[in-house]
C-alpha atoms as a PDB file:
ATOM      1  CA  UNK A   1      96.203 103.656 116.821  1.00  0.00           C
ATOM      2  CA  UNK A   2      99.956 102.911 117.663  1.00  0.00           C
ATOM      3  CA  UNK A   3     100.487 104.928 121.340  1.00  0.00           C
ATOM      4  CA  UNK A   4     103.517 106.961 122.071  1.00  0.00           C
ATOM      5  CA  UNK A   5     105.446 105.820 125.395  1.00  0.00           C
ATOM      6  CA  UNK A   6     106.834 108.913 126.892  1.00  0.00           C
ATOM      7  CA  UNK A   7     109.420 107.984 129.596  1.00  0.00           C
ATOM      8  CA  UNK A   8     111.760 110.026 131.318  1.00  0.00           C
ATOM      9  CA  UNK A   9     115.444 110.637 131.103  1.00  0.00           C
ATOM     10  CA  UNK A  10     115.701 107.113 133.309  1.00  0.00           C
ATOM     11  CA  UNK A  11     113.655 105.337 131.340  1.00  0.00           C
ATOM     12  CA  UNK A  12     110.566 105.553 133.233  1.00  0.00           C
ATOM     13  CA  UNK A  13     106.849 105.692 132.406  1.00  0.00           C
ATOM     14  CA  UNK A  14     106.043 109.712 132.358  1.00  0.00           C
ATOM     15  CA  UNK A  15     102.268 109.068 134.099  1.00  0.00           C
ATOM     16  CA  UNK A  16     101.736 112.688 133.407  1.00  0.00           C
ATOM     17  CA  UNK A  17     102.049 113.403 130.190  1.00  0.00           C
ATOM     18  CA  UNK A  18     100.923 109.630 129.236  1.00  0.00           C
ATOM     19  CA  UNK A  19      97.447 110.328 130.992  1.00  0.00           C
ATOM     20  CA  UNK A  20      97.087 113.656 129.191  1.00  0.00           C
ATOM     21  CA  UNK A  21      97.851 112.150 125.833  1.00  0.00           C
ATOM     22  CA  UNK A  22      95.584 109.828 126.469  1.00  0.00           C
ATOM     23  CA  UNK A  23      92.435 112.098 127.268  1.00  0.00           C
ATOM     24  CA  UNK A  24      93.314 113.815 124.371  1.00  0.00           C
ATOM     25  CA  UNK A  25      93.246 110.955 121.967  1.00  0.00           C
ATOM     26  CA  UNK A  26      89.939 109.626 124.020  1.00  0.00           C
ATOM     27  CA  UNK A  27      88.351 113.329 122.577  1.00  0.00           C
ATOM     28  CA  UNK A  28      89.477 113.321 119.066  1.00  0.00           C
ATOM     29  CA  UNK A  29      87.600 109.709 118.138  1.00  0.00           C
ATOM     30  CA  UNK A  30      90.059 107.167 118.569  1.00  0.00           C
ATOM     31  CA  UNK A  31      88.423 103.797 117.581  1.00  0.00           C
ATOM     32  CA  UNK A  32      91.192 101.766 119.968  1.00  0.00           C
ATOM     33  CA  UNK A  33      95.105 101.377 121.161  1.00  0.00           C
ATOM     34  CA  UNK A  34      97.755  98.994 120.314  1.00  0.00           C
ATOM     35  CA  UNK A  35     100.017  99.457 123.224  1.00  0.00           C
ATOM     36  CA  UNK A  36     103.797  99.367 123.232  1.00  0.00           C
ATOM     37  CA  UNK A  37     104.326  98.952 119.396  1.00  0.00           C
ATOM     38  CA  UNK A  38     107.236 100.464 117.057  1.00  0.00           C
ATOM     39  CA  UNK A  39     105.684 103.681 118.067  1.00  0.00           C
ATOM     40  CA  UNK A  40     106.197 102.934 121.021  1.00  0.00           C
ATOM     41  CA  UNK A  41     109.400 101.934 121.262  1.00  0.00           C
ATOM     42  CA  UNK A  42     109.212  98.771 122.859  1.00  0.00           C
ATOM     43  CA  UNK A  43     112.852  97.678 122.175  1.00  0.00           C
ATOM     44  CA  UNK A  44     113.786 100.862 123.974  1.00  0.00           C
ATOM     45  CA  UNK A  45     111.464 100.254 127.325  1.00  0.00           C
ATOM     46  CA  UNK A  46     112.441  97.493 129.729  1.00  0.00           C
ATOM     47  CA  UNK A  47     110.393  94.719 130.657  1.00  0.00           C
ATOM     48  CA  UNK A  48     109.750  95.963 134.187  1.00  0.00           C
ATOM     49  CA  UNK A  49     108.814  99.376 132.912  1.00  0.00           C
ATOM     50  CA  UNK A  50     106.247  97.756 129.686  1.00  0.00           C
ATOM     51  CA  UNK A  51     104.732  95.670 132.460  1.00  0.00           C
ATOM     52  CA  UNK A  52     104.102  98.763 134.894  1.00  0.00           C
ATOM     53  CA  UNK A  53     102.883 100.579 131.818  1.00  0.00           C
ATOM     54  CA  UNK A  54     100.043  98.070 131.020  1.00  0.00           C
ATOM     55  CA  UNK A  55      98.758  98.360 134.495  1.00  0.00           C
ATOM     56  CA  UNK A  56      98.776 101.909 134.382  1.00  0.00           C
ATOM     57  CA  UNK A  57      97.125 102.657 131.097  1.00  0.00           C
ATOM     58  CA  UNK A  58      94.503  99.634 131.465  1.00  0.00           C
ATOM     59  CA  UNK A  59      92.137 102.088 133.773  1.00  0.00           C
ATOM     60  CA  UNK A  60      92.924 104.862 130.830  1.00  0.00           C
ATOM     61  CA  UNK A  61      91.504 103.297 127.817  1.00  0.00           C
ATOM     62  CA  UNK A  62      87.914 104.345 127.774  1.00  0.00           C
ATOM     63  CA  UNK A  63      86.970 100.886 127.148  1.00  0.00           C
ATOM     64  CA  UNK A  64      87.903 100.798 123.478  1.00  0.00           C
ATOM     65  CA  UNK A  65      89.973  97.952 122.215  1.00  0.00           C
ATOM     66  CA  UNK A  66      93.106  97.527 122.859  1.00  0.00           C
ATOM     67  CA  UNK A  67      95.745  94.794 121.859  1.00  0.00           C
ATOM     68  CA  UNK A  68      99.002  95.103 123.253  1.00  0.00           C
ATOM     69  CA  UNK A  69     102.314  94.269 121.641  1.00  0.00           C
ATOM     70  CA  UNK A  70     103.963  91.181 123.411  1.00  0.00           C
ATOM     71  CA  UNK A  71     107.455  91.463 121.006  1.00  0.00           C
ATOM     72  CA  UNK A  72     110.373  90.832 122.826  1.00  0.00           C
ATOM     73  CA  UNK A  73     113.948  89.107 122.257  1.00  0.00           C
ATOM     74  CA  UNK A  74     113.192  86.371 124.697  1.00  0.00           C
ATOM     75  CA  UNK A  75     110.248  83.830 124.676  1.00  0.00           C
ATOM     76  CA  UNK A  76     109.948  84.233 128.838  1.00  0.00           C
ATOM     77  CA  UNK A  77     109.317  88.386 128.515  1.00  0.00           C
ATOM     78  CA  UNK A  78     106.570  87.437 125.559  1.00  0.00           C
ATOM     79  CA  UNK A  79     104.822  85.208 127.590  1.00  0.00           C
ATOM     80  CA  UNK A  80     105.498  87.632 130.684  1.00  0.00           C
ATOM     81  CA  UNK A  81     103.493  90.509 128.977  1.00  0.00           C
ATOM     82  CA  UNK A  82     101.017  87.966 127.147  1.00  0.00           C
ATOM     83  CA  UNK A  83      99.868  87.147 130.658  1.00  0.00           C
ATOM     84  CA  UNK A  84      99.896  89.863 132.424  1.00  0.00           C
ATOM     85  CA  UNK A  85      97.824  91.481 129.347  1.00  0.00           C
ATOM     86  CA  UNK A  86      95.481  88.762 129.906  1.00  0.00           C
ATOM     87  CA  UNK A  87      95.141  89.210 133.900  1.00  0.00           C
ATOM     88  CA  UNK A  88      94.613  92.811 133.318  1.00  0.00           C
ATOM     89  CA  UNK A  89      91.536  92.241 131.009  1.00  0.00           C
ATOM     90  CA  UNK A  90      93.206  93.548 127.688  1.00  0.00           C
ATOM     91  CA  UNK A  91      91.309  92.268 124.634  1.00  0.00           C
ATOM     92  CA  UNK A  92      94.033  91.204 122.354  1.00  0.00           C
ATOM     93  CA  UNK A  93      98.011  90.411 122.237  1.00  0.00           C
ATOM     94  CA  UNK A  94     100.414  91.398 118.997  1.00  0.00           C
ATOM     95  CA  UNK A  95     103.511  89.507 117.924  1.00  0.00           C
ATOM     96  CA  UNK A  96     106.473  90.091 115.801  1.00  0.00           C
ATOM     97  CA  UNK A  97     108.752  87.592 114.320  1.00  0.00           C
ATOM     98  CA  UNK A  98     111.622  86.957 116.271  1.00  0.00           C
ATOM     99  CA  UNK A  99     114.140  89.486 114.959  1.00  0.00           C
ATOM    100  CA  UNK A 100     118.225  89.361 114.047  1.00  0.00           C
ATOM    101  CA  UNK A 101     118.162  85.812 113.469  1.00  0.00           C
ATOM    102  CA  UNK A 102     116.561  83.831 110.651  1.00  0.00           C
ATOM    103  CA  UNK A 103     113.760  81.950 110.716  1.00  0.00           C
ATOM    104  CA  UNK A 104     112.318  79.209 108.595  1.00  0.00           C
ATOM    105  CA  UNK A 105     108.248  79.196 108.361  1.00  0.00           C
ATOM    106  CA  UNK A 106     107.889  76.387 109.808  1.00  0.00           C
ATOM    107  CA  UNK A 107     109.837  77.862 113.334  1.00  0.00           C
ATOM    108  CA  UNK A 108     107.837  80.597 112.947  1.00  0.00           C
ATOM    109  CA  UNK A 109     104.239  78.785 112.664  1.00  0.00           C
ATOM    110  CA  UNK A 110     105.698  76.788 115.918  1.00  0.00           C
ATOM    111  CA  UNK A 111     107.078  80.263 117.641  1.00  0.00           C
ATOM    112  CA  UNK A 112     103.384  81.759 116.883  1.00  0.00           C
ATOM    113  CA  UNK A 113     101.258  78.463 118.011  1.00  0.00           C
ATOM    114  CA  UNK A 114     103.250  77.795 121.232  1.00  0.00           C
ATOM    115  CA  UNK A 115     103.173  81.969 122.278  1.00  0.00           C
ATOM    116  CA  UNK A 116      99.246  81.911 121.766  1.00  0.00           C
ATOM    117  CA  UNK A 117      99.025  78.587 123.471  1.00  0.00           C
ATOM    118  CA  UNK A 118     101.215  80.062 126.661  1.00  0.00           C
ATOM    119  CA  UNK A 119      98.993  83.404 126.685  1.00  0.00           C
ATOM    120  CA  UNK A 120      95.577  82.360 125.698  1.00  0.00           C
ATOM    121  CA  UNK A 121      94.173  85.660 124.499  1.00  0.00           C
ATOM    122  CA  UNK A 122      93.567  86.168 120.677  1.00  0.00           C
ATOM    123  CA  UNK A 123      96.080  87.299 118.640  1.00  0.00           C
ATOM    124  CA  UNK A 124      97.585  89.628 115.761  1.00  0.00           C
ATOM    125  CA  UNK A 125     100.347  88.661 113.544  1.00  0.00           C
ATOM    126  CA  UNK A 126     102.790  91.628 113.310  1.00  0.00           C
ATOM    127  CA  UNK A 127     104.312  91.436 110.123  1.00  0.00           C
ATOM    128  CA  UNK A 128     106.866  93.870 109.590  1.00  0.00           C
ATOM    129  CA  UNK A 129     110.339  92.181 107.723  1.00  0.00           C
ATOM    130  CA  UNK A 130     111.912  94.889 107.268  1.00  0.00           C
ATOM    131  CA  UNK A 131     112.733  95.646 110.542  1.00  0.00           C
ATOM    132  CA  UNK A 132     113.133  92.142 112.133  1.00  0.00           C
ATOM    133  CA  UNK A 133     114.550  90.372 108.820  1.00  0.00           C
ATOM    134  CA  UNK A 134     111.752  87.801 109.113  1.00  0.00           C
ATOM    135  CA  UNK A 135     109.021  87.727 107.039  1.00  0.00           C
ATOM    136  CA  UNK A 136     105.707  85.687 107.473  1.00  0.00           C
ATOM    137  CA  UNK A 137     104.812  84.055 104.664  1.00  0.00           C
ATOM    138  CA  UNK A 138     100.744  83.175 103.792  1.00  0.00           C
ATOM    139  CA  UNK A 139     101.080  79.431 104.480  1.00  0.00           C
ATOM    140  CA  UNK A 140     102.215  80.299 107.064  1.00  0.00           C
ATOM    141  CA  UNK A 141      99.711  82.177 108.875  1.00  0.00           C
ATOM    142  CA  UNK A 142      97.047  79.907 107.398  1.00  0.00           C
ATOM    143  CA  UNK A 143      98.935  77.296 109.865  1.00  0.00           C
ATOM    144  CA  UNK A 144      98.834  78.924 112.832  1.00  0.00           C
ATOM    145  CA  UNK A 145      94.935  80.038 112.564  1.00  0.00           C
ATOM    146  CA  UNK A 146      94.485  76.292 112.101  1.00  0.00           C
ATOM    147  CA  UNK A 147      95.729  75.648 115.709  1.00  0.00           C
ATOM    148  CA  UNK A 148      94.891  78.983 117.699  1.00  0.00           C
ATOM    149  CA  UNK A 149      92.832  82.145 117.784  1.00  0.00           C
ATOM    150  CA  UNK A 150      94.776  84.568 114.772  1.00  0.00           C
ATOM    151  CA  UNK A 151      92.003  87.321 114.960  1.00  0.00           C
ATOM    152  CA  UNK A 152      93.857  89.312 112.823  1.00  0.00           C
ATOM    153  CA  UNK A 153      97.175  90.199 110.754  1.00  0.00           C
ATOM    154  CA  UNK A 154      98.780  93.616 111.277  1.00  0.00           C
ATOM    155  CA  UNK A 155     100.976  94.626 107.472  1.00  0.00           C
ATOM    156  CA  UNK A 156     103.838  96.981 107.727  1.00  0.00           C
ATOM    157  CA  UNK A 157     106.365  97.788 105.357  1.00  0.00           C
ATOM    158  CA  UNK A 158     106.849  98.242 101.565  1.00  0.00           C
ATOM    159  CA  UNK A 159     105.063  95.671 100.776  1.00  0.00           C
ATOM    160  CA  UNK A 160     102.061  97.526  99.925  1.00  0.00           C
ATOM    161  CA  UNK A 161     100.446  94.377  97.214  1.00  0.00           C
ATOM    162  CA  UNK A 162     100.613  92.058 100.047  1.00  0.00           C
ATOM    163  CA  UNK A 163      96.990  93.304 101.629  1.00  0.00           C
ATOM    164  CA  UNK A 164      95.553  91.875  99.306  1.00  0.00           C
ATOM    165  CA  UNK A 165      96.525  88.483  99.506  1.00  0.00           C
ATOM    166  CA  UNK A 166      96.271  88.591 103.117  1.00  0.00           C
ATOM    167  CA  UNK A 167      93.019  90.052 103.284  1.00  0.00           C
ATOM    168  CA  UNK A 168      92.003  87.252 101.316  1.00  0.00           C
ATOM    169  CA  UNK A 169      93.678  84.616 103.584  1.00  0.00           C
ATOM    170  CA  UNK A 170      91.267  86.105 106.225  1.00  0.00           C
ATOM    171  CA  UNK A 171      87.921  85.994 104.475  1.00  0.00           C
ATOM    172  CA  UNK A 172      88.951  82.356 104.156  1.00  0.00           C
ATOM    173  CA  UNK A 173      90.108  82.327 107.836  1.00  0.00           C
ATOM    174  CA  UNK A 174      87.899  84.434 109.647  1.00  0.00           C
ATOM    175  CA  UNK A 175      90.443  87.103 110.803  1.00  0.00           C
ATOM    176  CA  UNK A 176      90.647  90.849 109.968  1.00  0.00           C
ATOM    177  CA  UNK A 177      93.294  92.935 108.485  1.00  0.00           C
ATOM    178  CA  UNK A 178      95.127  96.078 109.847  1.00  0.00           C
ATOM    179  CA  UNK A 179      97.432  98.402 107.509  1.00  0.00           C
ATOM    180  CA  UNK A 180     100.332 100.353 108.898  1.00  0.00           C
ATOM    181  CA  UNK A 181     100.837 103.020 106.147  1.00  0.00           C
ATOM    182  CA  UNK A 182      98.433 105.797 106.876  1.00  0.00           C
ATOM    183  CA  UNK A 183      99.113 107.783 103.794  1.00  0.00           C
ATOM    184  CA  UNK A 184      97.743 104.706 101.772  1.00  0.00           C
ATOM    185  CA  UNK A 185      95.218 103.863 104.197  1.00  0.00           C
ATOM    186  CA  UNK A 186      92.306 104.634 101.558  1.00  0.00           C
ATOM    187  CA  UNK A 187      94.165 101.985  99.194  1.00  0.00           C
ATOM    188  CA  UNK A 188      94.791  99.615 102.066  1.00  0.00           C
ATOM    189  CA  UNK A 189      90.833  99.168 102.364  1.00  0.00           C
ATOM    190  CA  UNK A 190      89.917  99.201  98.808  1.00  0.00           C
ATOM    191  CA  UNK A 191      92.033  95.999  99.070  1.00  0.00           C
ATOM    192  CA  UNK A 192      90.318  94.443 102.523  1.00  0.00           C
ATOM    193  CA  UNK A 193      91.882  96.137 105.279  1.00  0.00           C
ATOM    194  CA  UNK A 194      89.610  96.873 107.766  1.00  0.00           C
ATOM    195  CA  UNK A 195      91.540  99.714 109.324  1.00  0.00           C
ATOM    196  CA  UNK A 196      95.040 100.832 110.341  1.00  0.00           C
ATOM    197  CA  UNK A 197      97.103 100.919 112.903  1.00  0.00           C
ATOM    198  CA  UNK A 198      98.533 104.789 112.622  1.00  0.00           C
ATOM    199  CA  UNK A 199     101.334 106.291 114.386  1.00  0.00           C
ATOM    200  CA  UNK A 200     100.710 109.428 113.042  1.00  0.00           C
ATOM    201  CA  UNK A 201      97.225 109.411 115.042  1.00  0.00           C
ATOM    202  CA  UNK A 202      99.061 110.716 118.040  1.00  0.00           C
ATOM    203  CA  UNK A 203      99.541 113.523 116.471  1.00  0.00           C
ATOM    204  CA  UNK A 204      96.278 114.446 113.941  1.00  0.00           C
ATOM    205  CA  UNK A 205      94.153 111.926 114.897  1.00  0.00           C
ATOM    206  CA  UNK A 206      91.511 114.137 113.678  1.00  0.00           C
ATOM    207  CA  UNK A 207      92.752 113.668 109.915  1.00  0.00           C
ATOM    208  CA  UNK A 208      93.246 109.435 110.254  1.00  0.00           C
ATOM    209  CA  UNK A 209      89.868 109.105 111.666  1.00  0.00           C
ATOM    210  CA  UNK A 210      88.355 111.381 108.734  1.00  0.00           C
ATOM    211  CA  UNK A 211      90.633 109.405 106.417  1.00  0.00           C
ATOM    212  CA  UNK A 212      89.196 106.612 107.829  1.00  0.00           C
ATOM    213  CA  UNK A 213      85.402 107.193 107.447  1.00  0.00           C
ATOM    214  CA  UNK A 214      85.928 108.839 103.920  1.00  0.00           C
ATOM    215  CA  UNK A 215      87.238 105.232 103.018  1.00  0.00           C
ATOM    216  CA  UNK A 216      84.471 103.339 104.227  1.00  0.00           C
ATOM    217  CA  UNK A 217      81.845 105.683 103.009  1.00  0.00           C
ATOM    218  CA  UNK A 218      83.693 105.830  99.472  1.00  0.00           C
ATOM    219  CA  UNK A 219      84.153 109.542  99.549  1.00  0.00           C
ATOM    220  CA  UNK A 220      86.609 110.418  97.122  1.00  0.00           C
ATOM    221  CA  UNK A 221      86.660 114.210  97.800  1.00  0.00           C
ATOM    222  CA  UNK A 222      87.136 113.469 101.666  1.00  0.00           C
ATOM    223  CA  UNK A 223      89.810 110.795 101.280  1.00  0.00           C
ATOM    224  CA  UNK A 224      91.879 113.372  98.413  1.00  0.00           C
ATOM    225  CA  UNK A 225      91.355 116.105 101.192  1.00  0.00           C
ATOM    226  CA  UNK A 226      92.448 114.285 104.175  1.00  0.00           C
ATOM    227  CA  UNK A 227      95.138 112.119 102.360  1.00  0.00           C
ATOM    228  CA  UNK A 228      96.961 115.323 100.534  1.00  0.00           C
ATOM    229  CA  UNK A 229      97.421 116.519 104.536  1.00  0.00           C
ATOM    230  CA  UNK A 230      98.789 113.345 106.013  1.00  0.00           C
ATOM    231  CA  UNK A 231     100.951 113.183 103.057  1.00  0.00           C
ATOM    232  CA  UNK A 232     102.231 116.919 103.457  1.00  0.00           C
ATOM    233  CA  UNK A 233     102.903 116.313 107.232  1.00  0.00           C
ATOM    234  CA  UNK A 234     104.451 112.915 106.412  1.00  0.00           C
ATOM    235  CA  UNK A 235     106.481 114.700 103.950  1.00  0.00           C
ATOM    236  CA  UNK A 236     107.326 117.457 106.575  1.00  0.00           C
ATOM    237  CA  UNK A 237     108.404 115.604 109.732  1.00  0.00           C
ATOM    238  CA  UNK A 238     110.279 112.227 107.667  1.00  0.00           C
ATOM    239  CA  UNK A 239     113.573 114.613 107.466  1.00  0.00           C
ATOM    240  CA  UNK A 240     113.711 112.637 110.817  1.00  0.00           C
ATOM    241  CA  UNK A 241     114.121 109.118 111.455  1.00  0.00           C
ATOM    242  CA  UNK A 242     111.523 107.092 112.779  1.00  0.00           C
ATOM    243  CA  UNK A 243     109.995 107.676 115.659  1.00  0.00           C
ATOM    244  CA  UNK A 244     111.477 110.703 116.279  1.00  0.00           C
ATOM    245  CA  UNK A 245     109.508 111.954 113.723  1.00  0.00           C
ATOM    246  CA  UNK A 246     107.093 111.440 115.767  1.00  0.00           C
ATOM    247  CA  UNK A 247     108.068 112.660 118.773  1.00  0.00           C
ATOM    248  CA  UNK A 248     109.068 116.097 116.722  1.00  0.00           C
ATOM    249  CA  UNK A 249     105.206 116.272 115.466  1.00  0.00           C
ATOM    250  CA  UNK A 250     103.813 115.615 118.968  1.00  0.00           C
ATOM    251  CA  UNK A 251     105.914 117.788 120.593  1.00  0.00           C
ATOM    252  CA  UNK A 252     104.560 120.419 117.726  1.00  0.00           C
ATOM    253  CA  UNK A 253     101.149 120.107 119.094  1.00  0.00           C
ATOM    254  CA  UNK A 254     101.938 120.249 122.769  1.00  0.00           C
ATOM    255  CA  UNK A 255     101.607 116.451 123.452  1.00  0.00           C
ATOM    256  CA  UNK A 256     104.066 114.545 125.938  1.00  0.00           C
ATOM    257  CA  UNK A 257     106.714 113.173 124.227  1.00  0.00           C
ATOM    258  CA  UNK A 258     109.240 112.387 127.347  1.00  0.00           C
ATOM    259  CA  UNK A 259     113.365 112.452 126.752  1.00  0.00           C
ATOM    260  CA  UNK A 260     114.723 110.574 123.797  1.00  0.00           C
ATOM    261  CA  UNK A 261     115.197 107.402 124.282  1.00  0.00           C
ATOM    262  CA  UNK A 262     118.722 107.226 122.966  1.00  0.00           C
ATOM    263  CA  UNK A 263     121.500 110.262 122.290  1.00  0.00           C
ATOM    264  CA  UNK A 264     120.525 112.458 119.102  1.00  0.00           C
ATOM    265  CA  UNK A 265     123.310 114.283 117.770  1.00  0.00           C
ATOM    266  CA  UNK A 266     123.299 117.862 117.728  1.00  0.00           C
ATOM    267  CA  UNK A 267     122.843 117.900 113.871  1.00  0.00           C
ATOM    268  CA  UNK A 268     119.559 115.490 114.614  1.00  0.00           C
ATOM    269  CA  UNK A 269     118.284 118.077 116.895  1.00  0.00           C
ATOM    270  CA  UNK A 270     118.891 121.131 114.939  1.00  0.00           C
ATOM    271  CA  UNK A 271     116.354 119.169 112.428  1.00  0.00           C
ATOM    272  CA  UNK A 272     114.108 118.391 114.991  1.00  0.00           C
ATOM    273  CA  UNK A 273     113.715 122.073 116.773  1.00  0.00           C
ATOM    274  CA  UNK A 274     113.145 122.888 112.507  1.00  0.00           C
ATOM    275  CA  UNK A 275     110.576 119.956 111.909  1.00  0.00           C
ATOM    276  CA  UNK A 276     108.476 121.435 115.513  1.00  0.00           C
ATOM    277  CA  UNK A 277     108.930 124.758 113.663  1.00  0.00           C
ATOM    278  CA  UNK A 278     107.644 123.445 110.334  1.00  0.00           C
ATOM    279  CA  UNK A 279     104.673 120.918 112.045  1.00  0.00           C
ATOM    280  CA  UNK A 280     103.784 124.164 114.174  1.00  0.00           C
ATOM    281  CA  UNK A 281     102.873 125.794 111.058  1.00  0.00           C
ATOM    282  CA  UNK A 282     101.062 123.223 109.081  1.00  0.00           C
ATOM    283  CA  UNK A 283      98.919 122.725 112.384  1.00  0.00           C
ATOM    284  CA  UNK A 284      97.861 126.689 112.184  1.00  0.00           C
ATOM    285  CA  UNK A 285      96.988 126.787 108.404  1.00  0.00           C
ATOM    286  CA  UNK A 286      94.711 123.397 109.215  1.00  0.00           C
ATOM    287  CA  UNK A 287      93.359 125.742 112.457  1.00  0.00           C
ATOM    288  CA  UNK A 288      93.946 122.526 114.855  1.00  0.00           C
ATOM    289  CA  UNK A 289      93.833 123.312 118.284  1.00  0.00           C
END
């Protein structure tokens, strides 16, 4: 699952309400963390505070896996985090493209190799072009798990029919594939993902994890059941922009959700007080505590 970073109206790590979220999580089946993702709000969380963060949730994890997010603007913070992840005993590092700018594959095969090479841990591939403008093509990532340790590829975005061909590339490769949509997360596997990386699990992980076993047991009945609610609270809270959608579903639940990262204008929070309102219900007619 993607984990929430609540921080405070500095910008710094709310222990707190982190380590409660956390516990919770732990209880409702969580099969492992990626740490300081889009959910997370990376962009929005200095380097000083992402590096305190890892050191403070390592202890937290209930030894499940973990692979933490290493995305930043500059190749010294990536290799900053990829380290200290390392030192700290995390399992795992993610990467996005390098965003704004763009890329040809071959930069990108070179930016991949030479980040893995100054970590050393295994790592995902974060594909997600349509928020950093760069998209990783298959050849690609065939290149890069020819030189280093690709354990995996992590598919965001619209571009639902890729999972397929990159679930093949990793048969071939030896590397497993993570989907970021959970309301397709049934589909996702029938086409060789071997899980997803959900967002939305802060807030029902109950429902992903069912979703989740109904799909690899081939339940139909369970995956309609469990997919109709994800869709209705997608459909409920996505009045709001991402990740405050999130934040308004969490907060709906009584989860730690920390100060908004940046301004919302009162318009944004008049939606946001009604999408709490509207969550708050849906969680009573499911009867989730």
């Amino acid at each position: 699952m993607a984990l929430w970073t609540p921080t405070d109206a500095s910008g710094r790590l709310d222990e707190t309400g982190l380590r409660a979220n956390l516990v919770f999580l732990r209880d409702k089946g969580i099969a492992g963390w990626m740490l300081l993702g889009s959910t997370g709000e990376f962009l929005r969380v200095d380097l000083e505070e992402r590096l305190r963060f890892l050191e403070f949730v390592k202890p937290l994890t209930g030894g499940l896996p973990a692979m933490v997010n290493v995305s930043d603007a500059r190749l010294p913070g990536i290799v900053a985090l990829g380290r200290r992840a390392g030192q700290l005993g995390f399992d795992s590092i993610s990467l996005l493209p390098p965003w704004f700018f763009p890329q040809t594959q071959a930069d990108l095969a070179e930016f991949y190799v030479r980040c893995a090479e100054a970590i050393g841990l295994p790592m995902f591939l974060y594909n997600f072009p349509e928020r950093t403008g760069n998209r990783i093509d298959l050849p690609t990532i065939a290149a890069v798990a020819d030189r280093v340790q690709v354990v995996g590829v992590k598919q965001s975005g619209a571009e639902f029919d890729y999972h397929r061909d990159l679930a093949a590339l990793g048969r071939e490769k030896g590397f497993v594939l993570l989907s970021g949509g959970e309301p397709r997360l049934a589909e996702a596997m029938a086409l060789g993902a071997t899980g997803c990386v959900s967002g939305m699990a802060n807030v029902v992980p109950e429902l992903i994890v069912a979703l989740y076993q109904a799909a690899r047991r081939g339940d139909r009945q369970a995956i309609e059941e469990n997919t109709a609610r994800v869709v209705e609270l997608a459909n409920a809270i996505n009045r709001l922009q991402f990740p405050v959608n999130v934040a308004a579903a969490m907060e709906a639940r009584g989860l730690a959700v920390g100060e908004p990262k940046l301004p919302l204008s009162p318009a944004t929070v008049l939606v946001y007080q009604e999408t709490v309102a509207e969550a708050r219900r849906l969680y009573r007619a499911w009867k989730l505590n």
